[in-house]
Protein backbone atom coordinates (compact mmCIF):
# COMPACT_ATOMS: atom_id res chain seq x y z
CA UNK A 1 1.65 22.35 -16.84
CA UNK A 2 0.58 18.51 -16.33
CA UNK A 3 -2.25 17.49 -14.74
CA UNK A 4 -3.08 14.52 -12.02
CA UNK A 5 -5.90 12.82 -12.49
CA UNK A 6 -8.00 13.59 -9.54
CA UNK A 7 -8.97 10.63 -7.07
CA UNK A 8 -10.81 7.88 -8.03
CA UNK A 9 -14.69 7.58 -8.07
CA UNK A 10 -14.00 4.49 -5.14
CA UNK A 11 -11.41 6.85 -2.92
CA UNK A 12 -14.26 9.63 -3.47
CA UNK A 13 -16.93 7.28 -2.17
CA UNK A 14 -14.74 5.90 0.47
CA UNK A 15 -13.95 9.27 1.69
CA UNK A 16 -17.33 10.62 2.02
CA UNK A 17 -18.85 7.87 3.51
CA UNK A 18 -15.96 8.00 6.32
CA UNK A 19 -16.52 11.44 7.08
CA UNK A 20 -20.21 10.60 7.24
CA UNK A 21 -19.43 8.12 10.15
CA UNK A 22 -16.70 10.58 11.65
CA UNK A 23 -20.27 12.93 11.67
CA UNK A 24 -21.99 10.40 13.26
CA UNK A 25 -19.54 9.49 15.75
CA UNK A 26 -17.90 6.74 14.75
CA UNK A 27 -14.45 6.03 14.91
CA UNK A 28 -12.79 4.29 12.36
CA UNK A 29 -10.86 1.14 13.56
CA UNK A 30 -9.59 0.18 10.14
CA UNK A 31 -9.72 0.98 6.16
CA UNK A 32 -9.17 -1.22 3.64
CA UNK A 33 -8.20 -4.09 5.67
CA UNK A 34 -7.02 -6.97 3.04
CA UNK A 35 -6.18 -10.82 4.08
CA UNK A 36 -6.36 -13.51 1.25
CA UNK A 37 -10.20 -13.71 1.30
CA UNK A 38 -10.59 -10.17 0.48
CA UNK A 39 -10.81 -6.37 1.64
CA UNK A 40 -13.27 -4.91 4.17
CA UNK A 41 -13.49 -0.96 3.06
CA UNK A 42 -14.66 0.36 6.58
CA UNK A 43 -14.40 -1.10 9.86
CA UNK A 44 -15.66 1.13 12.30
CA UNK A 45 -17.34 1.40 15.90
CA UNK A 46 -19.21 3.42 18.26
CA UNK A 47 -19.93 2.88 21.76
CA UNK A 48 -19.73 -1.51 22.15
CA UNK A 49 -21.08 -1.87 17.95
CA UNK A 50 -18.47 -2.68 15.70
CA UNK A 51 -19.54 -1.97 11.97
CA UNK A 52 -18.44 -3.53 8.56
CA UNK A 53 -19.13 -0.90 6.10
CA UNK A 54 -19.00 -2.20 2.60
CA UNK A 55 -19.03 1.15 0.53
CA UNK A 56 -20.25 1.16 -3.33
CA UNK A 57 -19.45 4.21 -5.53
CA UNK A 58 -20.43 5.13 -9.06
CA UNK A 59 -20.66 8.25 -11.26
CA UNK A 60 -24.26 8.40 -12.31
CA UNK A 61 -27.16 6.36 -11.93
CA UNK A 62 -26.33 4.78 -15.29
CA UNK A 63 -26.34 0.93 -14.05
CA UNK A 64 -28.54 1.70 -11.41
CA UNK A 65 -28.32 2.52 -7.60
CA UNK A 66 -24.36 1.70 -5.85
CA UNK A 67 -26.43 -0.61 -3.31
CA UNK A 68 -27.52 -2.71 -5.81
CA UNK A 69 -24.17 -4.34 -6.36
CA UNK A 70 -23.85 -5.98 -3.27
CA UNK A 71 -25.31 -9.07 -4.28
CA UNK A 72 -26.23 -12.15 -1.54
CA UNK A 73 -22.42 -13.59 -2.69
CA UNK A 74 -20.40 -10.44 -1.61
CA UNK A 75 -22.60 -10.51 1.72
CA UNK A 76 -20.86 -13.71 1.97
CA UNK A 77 -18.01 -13.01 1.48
CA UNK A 78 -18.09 -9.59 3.83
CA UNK A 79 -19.39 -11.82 6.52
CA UNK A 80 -16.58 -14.51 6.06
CA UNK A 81 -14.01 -11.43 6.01
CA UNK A 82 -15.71 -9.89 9.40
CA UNK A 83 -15.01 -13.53 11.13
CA UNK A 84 -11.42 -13.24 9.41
CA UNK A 85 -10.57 -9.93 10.75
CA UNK A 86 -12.13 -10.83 14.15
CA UNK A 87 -9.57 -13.79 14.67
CA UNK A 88 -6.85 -11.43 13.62
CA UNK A 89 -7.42 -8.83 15.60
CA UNK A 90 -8.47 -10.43 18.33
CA UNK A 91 -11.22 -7.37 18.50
CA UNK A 92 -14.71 -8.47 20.38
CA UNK A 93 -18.19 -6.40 20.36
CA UNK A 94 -21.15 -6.47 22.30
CA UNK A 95 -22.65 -6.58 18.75
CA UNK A 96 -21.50 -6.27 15.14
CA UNK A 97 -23.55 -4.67 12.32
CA UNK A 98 -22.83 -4.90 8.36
CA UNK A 99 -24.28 -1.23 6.33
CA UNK A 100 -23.60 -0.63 2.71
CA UNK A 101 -22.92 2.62 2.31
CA UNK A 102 -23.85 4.19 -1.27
CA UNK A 103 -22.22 7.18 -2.77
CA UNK A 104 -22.93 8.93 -6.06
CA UNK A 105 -19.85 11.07 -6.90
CA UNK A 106 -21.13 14.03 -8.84
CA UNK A 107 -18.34 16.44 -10.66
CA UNK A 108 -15.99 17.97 -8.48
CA UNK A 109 -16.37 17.16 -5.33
CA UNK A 110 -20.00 16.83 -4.72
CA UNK A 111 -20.83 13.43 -3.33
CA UNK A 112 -24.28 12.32 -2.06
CA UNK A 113 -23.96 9.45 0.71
CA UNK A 114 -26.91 7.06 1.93
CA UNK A 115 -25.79 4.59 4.61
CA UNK A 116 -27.88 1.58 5.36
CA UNK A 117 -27.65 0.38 7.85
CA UNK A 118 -27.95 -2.91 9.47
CA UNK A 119 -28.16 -3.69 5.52
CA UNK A 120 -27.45 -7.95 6.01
């Protein structure tokens, strides 16, 4: 019998952080949204906020905390994206928030989710 590799530790993380939103009441407006700047992982929104979720994954604490790799040049870059997707979708907000959400993915299918919010 052959075996799949299960999904990856960034699916994982993506998928728990959505269903923490989906908990939360969020809706999810789009996922993985890609022009030639970049990708946005979440875009979301409740009530009149629209939210850019940037969601960072990892294994184990190993190289520290998931946050910690969204450096002041990929805030940058997720805010130039957020204007990009804006203009494209023509989408508008009585206010727009950017939250990093940080998943460990423990074995099987344990996954512990922190969302900060308002996190830039």
């Amino acid at each position: 019998m052959e075996s799949r590799p299960g999904p990856s530790v960034g699916a994982r993380g993506e998928e728990a952080a959505l269903a923490h939103y989906r908990d939360h009441g969020y809706r999810l407006v789009a996922r993985n949204w890609r022009c030639s700047l970049g990708e946005l992982d979440l875009v979301l929104t409740r009530g009149s906020v629209l939210v850019f979720c940037e969601v960072k994954a990892r294994s184990g604490r190993a190289y520290g905390e998931p946050f910690e790799a969204v450096t002041w040049k990929k805030q940058r870059k997720l805010r130039a994206l957020a204007l990009a997707f804006l203009a494209v979708s023509g989408r508008t907000a009585d206010s727009i928030r950017f939250d990093v959400a940080s998943v460990t993915a423990g074995p099987g299918r344990r996954t512990s989710v922190f969302v900060f919010e308002s996190a830039f």
